[in-house]
PDB file of N, CA and C in Angstrom:
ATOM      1  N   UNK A   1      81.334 182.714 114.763  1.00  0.00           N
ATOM      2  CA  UNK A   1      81.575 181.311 114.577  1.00  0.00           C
ATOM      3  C   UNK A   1      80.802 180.820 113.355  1.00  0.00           C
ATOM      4  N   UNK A   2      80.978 179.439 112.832  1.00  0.00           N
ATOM      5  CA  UNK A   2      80.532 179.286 111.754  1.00  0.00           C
ATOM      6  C   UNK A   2      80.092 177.933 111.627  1.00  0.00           C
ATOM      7  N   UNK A   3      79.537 177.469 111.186  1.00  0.00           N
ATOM      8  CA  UNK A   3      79.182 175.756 111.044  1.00  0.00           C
ATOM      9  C   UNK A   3      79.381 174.929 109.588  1.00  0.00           C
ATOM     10  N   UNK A   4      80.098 173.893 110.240  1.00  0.00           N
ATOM     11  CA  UNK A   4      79.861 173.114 108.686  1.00  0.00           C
ATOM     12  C   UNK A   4      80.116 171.776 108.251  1.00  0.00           C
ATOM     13  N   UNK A   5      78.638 171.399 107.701  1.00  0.00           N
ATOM     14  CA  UNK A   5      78.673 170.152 107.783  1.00  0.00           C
ATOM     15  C   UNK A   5      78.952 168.951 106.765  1.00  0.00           C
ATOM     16  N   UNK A   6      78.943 167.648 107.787  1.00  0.00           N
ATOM     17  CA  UNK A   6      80.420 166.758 107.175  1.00  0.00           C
ATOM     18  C   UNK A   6      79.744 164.900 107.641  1.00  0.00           C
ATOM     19  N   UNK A   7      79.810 164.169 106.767  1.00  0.00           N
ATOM     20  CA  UNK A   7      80.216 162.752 107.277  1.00  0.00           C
ATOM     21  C   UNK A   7      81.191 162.613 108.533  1.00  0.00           C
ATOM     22  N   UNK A   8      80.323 162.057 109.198  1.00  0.00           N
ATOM     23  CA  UNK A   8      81.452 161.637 110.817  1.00  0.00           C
ATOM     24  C   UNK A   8      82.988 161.118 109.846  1.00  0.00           C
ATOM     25  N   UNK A   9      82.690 159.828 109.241  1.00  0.00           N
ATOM     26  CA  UNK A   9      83.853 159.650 108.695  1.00  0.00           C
ATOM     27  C   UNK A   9      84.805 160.307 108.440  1.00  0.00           C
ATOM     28  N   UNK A  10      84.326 161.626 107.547  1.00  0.00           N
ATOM     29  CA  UNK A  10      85.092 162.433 106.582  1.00  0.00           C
ATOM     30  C   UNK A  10      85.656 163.228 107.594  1.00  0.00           C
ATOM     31  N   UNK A  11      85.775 163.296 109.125  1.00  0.00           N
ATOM     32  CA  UNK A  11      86.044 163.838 110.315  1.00  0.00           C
ATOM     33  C   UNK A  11      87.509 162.881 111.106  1.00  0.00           C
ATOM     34  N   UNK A  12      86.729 161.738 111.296  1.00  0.00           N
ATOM     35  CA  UNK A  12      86.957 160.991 112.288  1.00  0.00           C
ATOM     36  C   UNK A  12      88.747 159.963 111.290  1.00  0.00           C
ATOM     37  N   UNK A  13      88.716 160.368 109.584  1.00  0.00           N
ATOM     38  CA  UNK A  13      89.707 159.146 108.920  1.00  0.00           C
ATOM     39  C   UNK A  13      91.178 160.567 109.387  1.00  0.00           C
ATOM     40  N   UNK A  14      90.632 162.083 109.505  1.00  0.00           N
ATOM     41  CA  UNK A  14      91.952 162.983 109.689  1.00  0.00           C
ATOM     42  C   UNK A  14      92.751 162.883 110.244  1.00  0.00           C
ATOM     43  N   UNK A  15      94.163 162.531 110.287  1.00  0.00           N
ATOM     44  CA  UNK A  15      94.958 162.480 111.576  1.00  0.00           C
ATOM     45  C   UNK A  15      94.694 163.992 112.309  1.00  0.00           C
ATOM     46  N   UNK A  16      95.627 163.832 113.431  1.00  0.00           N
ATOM     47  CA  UNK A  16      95.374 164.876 114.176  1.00  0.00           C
ATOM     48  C   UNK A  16      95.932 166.151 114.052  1.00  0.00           C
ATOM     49  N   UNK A  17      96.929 166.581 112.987  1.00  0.00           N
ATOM     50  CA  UNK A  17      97.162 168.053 112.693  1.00  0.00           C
ATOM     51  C   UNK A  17      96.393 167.969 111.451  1.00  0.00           C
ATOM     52  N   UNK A  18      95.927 167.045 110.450  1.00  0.00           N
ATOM     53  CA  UNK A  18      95.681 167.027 109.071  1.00  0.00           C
ATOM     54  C   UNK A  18      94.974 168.119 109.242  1.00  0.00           C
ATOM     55  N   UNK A  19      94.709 169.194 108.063  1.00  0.00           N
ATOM     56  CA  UNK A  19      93.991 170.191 107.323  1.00  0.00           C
ATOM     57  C   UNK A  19      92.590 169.291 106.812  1.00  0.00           C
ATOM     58  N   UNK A  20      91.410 170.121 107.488  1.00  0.00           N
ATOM     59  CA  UNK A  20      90.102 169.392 106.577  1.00  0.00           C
ATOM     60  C   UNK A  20      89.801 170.331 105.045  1.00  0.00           C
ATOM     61  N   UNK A  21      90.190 169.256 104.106  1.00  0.00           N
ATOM     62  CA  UNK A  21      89.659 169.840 103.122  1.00  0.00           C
ATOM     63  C   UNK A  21      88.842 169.029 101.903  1.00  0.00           C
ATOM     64  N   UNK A  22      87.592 168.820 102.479  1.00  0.00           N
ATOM     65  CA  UNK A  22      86.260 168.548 101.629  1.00  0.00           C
ATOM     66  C   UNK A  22      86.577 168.374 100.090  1.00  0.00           C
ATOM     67  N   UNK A  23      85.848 167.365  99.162  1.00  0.00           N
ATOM     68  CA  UNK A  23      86.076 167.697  97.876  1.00  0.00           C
ATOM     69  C   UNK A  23      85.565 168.832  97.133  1.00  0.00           C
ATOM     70  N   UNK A  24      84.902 169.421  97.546  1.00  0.00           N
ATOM     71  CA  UNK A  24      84.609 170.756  97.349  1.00  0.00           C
ATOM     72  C   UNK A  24      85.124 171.848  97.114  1.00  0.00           C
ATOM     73  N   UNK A  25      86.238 171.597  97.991  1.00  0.00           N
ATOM     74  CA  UNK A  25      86.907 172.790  98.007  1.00  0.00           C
ATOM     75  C   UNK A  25      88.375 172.661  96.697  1.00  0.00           C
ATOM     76  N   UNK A  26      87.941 171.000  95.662  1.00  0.00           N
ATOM     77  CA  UNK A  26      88.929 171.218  94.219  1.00  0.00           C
ATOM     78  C   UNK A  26      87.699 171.711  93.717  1.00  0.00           C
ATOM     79  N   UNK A  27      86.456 170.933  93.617  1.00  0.00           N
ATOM     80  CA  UNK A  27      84.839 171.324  92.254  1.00  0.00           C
ATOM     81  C   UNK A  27      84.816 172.476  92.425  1.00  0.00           C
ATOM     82  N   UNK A  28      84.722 173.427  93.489  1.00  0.00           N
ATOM     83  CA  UNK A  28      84.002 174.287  93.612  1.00  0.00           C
ATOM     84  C   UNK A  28      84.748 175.910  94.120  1.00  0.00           C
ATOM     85  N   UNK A  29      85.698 174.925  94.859  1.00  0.00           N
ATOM     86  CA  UNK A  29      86.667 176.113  95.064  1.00  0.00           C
ATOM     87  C   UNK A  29      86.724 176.973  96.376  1.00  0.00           C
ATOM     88  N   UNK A  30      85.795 176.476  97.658  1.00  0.00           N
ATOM     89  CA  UNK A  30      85.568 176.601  98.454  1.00  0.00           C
ATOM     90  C   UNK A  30      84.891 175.592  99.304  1.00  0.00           C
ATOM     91  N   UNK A  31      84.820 175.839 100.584  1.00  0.00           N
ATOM     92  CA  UNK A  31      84.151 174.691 101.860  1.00  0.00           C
ATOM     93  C   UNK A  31      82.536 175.623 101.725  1.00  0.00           C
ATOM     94  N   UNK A  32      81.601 175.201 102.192  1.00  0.00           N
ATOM     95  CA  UNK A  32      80.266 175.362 102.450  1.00  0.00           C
ATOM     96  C   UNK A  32      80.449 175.525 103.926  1.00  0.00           C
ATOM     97  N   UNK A  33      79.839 176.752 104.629  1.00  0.00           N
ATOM     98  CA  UNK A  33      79.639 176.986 105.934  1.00  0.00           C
ATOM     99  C   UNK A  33      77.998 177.570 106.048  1.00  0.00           C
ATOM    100  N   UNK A  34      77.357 177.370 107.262  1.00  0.00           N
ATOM    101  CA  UNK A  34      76.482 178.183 107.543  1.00  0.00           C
ATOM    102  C   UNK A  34      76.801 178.957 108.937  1.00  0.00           C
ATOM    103  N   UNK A  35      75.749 179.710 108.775  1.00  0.00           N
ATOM    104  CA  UNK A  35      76.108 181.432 110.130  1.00  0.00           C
ATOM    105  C   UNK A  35      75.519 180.810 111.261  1.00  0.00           C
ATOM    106  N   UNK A  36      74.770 179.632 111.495  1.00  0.00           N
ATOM    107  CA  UNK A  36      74.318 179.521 112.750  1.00  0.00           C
ATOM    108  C   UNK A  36      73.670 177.893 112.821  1.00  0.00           C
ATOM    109  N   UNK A  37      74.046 177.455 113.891  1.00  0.00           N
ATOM    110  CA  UNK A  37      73.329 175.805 114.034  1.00  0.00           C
ATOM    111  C   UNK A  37      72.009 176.185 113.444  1.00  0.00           C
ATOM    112  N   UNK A  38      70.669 177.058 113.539  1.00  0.00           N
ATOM    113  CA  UNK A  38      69.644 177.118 113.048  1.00  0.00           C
ATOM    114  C   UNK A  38      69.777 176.755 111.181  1.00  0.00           C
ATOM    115  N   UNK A  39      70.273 177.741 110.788  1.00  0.00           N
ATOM    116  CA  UNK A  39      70.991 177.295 109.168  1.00  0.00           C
ATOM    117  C   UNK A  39      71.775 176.463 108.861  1.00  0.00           C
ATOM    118  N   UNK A  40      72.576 175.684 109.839  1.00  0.00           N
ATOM    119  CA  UNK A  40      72.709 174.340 109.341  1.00  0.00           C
ATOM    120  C   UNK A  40      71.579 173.391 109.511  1.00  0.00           C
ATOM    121  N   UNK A  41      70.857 172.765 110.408  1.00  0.00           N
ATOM    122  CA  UNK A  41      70.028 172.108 110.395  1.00  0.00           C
ATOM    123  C   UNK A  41      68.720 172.178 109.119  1.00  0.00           C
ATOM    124  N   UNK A  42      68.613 173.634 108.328  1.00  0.00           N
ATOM    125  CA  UNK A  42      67.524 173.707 107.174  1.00  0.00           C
ATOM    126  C   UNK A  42      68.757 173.228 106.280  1.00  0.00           C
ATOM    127  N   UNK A  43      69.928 173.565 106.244  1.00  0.00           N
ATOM    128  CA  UNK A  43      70.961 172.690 105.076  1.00  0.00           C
ATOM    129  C   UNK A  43      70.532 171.359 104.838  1.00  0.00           C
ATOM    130  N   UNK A  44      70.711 170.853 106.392  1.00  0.00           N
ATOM    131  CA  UNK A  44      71.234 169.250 106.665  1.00  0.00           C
ATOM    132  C   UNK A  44      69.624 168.471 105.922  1.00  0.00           C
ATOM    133  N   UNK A  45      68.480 169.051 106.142  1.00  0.00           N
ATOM    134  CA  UNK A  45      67.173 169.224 106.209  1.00  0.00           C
ATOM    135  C   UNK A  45      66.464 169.058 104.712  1.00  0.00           C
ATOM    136  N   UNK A  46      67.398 170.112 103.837  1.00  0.00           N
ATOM    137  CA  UNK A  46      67.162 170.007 102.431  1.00  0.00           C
ATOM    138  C   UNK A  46      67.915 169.943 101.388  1.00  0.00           C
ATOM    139  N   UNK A  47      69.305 169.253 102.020  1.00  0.00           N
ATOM    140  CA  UNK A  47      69.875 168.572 101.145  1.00  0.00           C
ATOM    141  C   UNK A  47      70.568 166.855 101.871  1.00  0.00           C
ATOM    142  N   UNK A  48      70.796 166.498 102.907  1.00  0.00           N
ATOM    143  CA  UNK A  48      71.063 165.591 103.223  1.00  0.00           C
ATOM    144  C   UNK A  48      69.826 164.675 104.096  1.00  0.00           C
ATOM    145  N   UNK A  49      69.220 164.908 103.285  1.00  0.00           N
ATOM    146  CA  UNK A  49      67.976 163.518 104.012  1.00  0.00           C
ATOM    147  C   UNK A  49      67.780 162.530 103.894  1.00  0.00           C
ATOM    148  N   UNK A  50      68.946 162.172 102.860  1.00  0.00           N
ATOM    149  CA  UNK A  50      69.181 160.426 102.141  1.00  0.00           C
ATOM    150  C   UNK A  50      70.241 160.035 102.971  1.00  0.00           C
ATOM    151  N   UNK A  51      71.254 160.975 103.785  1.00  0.00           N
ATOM    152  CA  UNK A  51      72.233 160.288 104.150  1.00  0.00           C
ATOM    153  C   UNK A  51      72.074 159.261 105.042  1.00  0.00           C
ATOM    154  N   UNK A  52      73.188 158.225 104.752  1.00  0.00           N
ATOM    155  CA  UNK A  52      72.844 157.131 105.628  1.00  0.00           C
ATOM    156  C   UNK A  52      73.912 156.694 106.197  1.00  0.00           C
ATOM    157  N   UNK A  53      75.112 158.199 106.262  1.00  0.00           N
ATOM    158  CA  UNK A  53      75.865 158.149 107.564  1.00  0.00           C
ATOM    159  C   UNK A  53      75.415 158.814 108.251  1.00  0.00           C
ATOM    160  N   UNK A  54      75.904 158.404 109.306  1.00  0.00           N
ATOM    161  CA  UNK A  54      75.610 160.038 110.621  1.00  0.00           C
ATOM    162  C   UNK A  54      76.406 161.127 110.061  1.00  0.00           C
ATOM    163  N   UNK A  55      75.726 162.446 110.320  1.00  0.00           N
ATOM    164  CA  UNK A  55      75.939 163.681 110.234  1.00  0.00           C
ATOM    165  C   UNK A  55      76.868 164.424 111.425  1.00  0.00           C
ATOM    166  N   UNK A  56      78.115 165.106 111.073  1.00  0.00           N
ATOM    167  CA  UNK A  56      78.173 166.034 112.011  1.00  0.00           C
ATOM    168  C   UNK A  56      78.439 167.502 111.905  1.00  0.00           C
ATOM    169  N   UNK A  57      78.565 168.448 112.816  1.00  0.00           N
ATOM    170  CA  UNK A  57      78.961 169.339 112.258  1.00  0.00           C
ATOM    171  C   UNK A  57      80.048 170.312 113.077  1.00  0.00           C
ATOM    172  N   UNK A  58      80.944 170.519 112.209  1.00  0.00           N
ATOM    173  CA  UNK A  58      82.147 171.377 113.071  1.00  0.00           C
ATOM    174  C   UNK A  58      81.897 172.855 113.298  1.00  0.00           C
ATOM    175  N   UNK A  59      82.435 173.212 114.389  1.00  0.00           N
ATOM    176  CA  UNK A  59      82.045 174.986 115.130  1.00  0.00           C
ATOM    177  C   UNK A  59      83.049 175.853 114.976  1.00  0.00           C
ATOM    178  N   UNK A  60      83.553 176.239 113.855  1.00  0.00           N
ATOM    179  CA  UNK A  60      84.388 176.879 113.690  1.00  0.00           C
ATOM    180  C   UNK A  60      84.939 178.521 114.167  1.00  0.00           C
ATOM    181  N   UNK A  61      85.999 178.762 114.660  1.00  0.00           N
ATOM    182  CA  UNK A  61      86.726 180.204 114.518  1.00  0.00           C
ATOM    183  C   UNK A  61      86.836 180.610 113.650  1.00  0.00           C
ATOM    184  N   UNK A  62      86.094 181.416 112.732  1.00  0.00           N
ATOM    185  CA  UNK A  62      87.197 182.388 111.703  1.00  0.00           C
ATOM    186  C   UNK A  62      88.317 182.842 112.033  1.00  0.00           C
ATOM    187  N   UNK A  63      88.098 182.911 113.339  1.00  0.00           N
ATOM    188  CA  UNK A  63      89.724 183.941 113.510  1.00  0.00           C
ATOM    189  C   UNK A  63      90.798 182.940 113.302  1.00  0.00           C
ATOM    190  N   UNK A  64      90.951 181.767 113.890  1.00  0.00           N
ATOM    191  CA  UNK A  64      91.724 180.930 113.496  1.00  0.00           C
ATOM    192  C   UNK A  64      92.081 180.063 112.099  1.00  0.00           C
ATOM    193  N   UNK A  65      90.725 180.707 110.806  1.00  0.00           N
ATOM    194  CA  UNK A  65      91.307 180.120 109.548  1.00  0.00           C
ATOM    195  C   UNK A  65      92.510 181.301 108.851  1.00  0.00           C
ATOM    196  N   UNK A  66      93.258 180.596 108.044  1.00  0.00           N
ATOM    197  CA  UNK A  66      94.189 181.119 107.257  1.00  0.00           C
ATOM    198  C   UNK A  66      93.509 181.481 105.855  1.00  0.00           C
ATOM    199  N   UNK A  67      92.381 180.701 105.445  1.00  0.00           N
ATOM    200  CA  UNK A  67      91.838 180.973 104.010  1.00  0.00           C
ATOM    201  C   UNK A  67      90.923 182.270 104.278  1.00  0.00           C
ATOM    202  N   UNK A  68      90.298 182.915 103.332  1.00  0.00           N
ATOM    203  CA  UNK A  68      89.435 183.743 103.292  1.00  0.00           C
ATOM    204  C   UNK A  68      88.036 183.393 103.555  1.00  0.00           C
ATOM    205  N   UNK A  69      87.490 183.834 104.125  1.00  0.00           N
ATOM    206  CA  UNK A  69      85.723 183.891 103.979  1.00  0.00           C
ATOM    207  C   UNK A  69      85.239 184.814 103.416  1.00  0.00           C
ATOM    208  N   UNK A  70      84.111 184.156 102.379  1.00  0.00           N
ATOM    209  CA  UNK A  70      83.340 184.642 101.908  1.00  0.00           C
ATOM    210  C   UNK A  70      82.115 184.571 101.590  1.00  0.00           C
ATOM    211  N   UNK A  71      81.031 185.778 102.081  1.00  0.00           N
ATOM    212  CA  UNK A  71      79.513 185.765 102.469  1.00  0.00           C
ATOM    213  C   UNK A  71      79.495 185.814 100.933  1.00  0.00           C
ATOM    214  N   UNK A  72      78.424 185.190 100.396  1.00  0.00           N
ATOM    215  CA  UNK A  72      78.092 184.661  99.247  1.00  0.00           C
ATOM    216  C   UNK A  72      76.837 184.050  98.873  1.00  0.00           C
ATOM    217  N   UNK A  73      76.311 184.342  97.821  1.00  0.00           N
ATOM    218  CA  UNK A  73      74.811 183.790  97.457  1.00  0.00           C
ATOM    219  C   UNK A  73      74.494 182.425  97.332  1.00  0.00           C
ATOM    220  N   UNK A  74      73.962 181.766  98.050  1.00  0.00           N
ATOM    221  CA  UNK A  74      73.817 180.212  98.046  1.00  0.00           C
ATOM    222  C   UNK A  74      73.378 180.141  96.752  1.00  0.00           C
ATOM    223  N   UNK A  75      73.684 178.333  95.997  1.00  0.00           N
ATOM    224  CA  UNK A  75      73.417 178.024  94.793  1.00  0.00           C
ATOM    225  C   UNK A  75      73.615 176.503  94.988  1.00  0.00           C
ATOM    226  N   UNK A  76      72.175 176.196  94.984  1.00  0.00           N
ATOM    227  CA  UNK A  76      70.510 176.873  94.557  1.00  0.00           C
ATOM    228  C   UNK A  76      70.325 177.397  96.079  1.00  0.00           C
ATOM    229  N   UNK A  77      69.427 178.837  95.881  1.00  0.00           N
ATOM    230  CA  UNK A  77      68.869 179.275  96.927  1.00  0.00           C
ATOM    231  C   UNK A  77      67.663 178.404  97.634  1.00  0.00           C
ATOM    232  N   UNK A  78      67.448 178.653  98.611  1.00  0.00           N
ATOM    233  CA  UNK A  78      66.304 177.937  98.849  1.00  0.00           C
ATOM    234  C   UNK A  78      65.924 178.498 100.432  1.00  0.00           C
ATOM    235  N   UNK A  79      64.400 177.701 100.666  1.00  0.00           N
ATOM    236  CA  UNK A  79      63.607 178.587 101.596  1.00  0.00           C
ATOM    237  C   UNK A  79      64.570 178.521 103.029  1.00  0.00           C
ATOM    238  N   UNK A  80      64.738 179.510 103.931  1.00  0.00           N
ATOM    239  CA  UNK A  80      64.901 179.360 105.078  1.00  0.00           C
ATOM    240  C   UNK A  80      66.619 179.130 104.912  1.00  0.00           C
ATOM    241  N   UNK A  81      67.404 179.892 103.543  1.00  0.00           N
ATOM    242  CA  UNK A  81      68.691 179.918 104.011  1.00  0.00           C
ATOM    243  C   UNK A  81      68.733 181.103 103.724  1.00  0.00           C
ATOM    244  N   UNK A  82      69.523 181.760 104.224  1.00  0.00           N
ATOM    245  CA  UNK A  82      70.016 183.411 103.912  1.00  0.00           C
ATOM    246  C   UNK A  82      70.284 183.316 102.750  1.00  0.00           C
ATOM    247  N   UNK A  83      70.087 184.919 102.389  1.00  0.00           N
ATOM    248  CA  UNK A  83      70.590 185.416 100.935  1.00  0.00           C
ATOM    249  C   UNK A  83      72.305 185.100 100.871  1.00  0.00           C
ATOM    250  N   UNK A  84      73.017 185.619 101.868  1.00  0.00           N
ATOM    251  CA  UNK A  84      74.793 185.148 102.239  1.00  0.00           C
ATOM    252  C   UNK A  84      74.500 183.938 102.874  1.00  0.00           C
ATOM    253  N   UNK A  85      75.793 183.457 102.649  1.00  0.00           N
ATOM    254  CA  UNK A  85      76.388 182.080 103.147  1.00  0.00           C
ATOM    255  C   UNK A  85      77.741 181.945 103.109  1.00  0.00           C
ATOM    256  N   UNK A  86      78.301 181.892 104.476  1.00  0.00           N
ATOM    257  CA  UNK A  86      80.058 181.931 104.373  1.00  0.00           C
ATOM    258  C   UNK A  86      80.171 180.671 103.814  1.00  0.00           C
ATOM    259  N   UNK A  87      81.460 180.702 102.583  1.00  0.00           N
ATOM    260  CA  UNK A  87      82.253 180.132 102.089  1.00  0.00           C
ATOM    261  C   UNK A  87      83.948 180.455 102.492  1.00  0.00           C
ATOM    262  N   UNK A  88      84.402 179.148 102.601  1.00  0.00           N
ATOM    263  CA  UNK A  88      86.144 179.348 103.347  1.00  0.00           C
ATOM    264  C   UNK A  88      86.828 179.219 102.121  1.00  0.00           C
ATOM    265  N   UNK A  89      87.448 179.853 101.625  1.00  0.00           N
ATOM    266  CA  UNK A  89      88.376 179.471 100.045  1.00  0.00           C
ATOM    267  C   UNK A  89      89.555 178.906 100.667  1.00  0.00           C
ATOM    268  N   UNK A  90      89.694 178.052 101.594  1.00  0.00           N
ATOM    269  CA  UNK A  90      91.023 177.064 101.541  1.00  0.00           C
ATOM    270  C   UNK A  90      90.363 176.179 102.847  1.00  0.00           C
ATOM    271  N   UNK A  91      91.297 175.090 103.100  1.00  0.00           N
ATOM    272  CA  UNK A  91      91.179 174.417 104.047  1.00  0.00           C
ATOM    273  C   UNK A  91      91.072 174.395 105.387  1.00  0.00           C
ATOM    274  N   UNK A  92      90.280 173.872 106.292  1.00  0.00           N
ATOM    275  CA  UNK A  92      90.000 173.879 107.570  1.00  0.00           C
ATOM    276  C   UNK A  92      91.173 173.798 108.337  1.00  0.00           C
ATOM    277  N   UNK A  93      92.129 174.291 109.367  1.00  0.00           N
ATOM    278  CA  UNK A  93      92.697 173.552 110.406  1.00  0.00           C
ATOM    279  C   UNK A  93      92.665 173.033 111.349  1.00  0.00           C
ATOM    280  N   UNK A  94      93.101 172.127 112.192  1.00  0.00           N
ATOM    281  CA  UNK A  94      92.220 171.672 113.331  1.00  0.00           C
ATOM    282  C   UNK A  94      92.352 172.567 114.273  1.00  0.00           C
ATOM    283  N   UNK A  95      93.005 173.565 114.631  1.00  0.00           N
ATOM    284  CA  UNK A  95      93.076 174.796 115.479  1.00  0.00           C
ATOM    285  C   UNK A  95      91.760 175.251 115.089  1.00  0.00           C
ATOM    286  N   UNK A  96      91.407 175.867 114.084  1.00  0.00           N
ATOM    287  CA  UNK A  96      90.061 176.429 114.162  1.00  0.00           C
ATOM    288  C   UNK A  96      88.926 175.859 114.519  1.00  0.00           C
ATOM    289  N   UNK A  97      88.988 174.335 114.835  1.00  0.00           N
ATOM    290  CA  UNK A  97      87.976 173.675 115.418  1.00  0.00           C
ATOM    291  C   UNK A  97      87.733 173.860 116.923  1.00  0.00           C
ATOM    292  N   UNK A  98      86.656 174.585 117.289  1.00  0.00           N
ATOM    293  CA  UNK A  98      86.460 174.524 118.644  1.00  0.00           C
ATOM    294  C   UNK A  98      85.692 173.500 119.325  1.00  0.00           C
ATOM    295  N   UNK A  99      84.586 173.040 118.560  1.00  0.00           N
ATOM    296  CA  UNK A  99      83.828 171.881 118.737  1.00  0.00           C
ATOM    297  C   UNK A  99      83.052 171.032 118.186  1.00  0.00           C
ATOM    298  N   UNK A 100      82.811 170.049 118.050  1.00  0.00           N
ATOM    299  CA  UNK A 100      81.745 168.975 116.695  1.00  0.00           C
ATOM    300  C   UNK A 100      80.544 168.592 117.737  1.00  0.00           C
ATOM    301  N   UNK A 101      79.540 168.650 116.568  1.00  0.00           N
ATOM    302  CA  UNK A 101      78.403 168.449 117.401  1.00  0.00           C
ATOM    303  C   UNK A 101      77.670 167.379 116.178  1.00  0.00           C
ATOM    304  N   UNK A 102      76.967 166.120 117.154  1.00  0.00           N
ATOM    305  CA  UNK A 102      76.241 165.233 116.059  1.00  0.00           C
ATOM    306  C   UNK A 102      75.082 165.973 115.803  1.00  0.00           C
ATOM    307  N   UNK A 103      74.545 165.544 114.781  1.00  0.00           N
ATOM    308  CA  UNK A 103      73.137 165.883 114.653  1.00  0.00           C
ATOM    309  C   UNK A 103      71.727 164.645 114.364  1.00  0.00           C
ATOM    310  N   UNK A 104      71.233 165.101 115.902  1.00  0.00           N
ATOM    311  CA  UNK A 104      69.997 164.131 115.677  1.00  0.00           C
ATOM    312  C   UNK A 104      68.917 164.381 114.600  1.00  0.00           C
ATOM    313  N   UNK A 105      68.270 163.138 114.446  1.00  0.00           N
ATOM    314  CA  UNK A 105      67.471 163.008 113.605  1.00  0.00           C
ATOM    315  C   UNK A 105      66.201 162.104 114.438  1.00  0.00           C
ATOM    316  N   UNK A 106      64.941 162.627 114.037  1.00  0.00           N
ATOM    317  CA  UNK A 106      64.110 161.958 114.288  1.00  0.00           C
ATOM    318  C   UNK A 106      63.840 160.730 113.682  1.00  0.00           C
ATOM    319  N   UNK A 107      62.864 159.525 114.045  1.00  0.00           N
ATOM    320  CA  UNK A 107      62.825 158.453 113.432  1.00  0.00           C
ATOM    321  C   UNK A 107      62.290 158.757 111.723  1.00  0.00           C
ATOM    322  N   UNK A 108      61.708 159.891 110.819  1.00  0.00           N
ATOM    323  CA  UNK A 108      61.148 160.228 110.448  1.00  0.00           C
ATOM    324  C   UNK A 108      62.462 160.983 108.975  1.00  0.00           C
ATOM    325  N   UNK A 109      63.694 160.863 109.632  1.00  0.00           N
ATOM    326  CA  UNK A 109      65.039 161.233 109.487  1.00  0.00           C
ATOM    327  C   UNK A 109      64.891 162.468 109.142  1.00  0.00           C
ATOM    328  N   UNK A 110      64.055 163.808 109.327  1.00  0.00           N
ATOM    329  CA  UNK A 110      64.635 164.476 109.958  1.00  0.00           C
ATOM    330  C   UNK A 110      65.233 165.626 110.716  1.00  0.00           C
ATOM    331  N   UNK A 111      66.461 166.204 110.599  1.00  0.00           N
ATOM    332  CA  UNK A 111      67.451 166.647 111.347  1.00  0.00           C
ATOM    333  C   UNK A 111      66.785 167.784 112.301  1.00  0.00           C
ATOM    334  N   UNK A 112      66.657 167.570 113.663  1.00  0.00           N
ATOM    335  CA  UNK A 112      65.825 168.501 114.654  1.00  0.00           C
ATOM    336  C   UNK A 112      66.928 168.849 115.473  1.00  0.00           C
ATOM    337  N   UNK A 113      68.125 168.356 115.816  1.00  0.00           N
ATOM    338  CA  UNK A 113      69.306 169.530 116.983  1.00  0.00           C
ATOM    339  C   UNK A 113      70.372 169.272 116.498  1.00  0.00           C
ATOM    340  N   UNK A 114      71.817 169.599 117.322  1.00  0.00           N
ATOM    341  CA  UNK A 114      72.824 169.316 117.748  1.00  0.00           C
ATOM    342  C   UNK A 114      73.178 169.015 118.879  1.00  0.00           C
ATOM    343  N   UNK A 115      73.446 167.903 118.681  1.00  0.00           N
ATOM    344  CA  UNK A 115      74.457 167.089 120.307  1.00  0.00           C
ATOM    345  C   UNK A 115      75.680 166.962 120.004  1.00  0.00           C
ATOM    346  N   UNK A 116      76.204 167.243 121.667  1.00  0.00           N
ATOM    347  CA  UNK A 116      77.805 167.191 121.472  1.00  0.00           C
ATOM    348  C   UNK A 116      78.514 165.745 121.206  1.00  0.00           C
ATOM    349  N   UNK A 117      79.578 165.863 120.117  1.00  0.00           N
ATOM    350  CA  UNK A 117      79.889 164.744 119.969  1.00  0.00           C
ATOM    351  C   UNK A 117      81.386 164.536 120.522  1.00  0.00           C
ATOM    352  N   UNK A 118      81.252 163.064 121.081  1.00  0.00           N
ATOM    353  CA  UNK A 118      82.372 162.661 122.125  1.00  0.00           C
ATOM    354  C   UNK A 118      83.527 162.149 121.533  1.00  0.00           C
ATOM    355  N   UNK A 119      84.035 162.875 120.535  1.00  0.00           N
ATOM    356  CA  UNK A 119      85.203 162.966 119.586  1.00  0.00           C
ATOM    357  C   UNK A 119      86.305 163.942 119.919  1.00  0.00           C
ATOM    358  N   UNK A 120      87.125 163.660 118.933  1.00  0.00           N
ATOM    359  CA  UNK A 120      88.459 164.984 119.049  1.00  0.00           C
ATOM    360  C   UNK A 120      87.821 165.730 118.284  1.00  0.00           C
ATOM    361  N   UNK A 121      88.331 166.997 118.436  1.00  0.00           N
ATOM    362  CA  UNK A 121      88.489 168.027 117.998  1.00  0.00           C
ATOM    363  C   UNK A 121      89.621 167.388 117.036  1.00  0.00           C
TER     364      UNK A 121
END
């Protein structure tokens, strides 16, 4: 399974078959995933600590994407993420979504778990 994280919004504006596909995936050419809620939360941790939406993050199947994954060298590396990092080279479907989870933040903002969030899939 795989994690990857997103503005509730950027979740919640999809209709319900829509394909999630991040702006990322025109800049860059792929979605950003991490291998485990532990590596998302150092993501969410050291790069989203300004955000001042809520955070969530989707639990993905590989088996259910159509794009490729690919383990890949984060850029910029940094402490406490793996040397690989799955990248999806095409868009999310909502089939491959098994579950979204919010992520709390301490008053301190932050990011210490995942809670389940009471959304669609």
């Amino acid at each position: 399974m795989l994690y990857h994280l997103l503005t509730r919004s950027s979740w919640t504006t999809l209709g319900p078959e829509e394909d999630y596909a991040p702006a990322s995936l025109v800049t860059e050419g792929f979605i950003h995933c991490s291998p485990d809620a532990t590596t998302l939360l150092t993501v969410a941790n050291r790069f989203y600590t300004d955000a001042t939406e809520p955070m969530i993050a989707l639990w993905i199947d590989p088996s259910q994407l159509t794009a490729e994954v690919r383990w890949e060298a984060p850029d910029p590396p940094a402490p406490g993420i793996p040397d690989r990092m799955p990248h999806v080279y095409g868009p999310i479907p909502h089939r491959a979504v098994r579950a979204i989870y919010s992520l709390q933040r301490e008053a301190t903002g932050r990011y210490v778990a995942l809670l389940p969030f009471y959304g669609d899939c």
